[in-house]
C-alpha atoms as a PDB file:
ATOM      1  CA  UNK A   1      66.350 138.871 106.615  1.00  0.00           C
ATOM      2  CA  UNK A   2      65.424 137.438 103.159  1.00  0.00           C
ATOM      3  CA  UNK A   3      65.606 139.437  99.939  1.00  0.00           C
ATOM      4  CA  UNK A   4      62.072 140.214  99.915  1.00  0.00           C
ATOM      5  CA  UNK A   5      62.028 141.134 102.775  1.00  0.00           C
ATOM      6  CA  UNK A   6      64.888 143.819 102.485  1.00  0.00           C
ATOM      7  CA  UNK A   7      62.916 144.975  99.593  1.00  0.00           C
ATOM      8  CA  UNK A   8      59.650 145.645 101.377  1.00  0.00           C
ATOM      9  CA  UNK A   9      61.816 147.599 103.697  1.00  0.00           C
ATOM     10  CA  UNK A  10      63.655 149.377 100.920  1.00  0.00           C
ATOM     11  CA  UNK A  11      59.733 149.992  99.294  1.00  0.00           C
ATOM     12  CA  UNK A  12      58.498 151.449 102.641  1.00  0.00           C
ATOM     13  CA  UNK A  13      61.476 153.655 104.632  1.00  0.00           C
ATOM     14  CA  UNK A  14      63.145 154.717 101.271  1.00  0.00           C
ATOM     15  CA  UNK A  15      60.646 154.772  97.810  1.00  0.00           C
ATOM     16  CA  UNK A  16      57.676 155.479  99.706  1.00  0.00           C
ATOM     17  CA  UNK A  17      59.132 157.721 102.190  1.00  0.00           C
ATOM     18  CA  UNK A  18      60.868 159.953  99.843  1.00  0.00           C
ATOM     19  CA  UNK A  19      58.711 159.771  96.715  1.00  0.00           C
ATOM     20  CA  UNK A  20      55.323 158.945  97.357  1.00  0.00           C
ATOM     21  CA  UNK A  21      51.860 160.801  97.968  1.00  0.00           C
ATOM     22  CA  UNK A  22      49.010 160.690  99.930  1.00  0.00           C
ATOM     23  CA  UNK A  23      45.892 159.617  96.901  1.00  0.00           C
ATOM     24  CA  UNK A  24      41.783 160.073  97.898  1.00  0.00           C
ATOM     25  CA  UNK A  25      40.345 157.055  97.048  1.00  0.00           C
ATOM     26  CA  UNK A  26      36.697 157.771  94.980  1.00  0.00           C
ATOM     27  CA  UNK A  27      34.839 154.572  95.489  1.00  0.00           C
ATOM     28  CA  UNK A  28      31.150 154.461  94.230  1.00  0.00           C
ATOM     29  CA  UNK A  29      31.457 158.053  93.486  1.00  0.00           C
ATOM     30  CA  UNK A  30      32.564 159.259  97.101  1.00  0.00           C
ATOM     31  CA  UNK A  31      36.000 159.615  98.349  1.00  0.00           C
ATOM     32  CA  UNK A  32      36.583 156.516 101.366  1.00  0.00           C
ATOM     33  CA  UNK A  33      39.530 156.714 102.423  1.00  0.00           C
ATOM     34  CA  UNK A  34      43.373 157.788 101.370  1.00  0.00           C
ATOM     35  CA  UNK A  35      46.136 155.711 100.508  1.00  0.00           C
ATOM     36  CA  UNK A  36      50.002 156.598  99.991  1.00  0.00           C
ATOM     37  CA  UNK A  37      51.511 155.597  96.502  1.00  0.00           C
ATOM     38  CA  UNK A  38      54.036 155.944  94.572  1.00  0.00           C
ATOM     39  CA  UNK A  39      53.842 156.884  90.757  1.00  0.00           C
ATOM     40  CA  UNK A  40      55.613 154.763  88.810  1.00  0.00           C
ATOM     41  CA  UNK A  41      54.397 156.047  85.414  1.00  0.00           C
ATOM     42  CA  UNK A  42      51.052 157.825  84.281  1.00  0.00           C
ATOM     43  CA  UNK A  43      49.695 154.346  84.144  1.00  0.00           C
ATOM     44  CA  UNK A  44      51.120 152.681  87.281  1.00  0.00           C
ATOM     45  CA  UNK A  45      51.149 153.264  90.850  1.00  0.00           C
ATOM     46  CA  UNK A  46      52.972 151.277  93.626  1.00  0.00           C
ATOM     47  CA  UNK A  47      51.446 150.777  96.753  1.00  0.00           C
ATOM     48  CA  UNK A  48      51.882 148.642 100.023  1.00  0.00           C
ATOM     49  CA  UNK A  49      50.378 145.134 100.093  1.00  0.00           C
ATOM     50  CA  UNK A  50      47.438 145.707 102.666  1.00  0.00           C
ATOM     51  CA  UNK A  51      46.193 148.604 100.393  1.00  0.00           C
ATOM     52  CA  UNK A  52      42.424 148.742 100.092  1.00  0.00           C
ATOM     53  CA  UNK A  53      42.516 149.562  96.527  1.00  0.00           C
ATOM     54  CA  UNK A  54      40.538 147.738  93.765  1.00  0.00           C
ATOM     55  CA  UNK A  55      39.655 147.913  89.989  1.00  0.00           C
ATOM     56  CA  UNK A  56      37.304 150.456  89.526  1.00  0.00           C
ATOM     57  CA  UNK A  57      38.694 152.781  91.915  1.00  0.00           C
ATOM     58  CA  UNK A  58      39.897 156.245  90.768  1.00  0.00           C
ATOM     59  CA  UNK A  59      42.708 157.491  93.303  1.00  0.00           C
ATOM     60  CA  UNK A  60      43.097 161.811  93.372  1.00  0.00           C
ATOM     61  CA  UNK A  61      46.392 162.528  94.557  1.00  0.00           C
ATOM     62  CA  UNK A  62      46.392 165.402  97.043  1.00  0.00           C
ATOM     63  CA  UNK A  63      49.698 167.508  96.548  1.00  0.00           C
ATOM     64  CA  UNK A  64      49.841 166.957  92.512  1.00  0.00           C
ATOM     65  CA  UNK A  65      46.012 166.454  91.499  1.00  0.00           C
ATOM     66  CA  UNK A  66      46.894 163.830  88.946  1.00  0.00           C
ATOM     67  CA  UNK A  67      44.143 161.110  88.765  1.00  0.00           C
ATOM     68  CA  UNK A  68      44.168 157.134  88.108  1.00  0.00           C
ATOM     69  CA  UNK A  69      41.126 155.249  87.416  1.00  0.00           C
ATOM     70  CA  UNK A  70      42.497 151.670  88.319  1.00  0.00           C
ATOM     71  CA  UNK A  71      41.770 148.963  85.776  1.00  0.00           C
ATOM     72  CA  UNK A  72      43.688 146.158  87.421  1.00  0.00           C
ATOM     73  CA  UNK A  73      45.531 145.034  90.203  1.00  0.00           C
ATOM     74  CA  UNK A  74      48.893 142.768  89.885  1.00  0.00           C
ATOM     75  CA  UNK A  75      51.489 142.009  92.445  1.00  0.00           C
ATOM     76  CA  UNK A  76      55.019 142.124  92.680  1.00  0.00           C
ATOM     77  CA  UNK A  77      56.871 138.846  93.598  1.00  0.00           C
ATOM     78  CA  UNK A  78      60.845 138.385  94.561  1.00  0.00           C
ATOM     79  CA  UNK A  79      61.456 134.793  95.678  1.00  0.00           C
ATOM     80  CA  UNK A  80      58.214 133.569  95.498  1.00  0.00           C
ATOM     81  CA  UNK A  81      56.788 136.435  97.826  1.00  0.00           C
ATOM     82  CA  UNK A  82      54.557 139.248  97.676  1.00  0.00           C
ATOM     83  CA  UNK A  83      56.733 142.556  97.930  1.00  0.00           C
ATOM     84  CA  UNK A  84      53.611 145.118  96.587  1.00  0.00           C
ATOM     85  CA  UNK A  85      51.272 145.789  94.788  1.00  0.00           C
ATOM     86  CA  UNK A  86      50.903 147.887  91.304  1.00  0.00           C
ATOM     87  CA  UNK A  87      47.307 149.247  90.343  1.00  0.00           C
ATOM     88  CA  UNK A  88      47.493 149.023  86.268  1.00  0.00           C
ATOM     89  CA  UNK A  89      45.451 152.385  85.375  1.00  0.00           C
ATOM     90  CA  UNK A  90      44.474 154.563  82.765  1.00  0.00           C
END
């Protein structure tokens, strides 16, 4: 198992496990679907690669009720590969 690898699984059964939250996703002015993320700061939020998240989005989370109107997307890379994804928000 490569390093980014490990850290994927580090992200999903430890980070996300223990930290994250379940987010609403308001798309076009309806909520679509949820997500789990992690909040990194009040501006950015980890999330796993095959999100469906994209600028414009504003995600609700559903045990805190903090929102994040996504401006950008960006991805984290270790060795040359993807290991997730941060929406930049404000």
């Amino acid at each position: 198992m490569g390093l980014a690898e490990t850290i994927r699984n580090d992200f999903k059964n430890s980070f996300m496990a223990n930290f994250g939250e379940v987010f609403d996703v308001v798309r076009n002015g309806q909520v679509s679907h949820t997500v789990e993320a992690l909040v990194e700061s009040n501006k950015l939020l980890k999330l796993y690669l095959d999100t469906d998240v994209v600028a414009g989005d504003v995600l609700k989370g559903q045990l805190s009720n903090k929102t994040f109107s996504v401006k950008s997307i960006e991805f984290e890379v270790v060795e040359k590969e993807r290991i997730c994804m941060t929406a930049i928000c404000s």
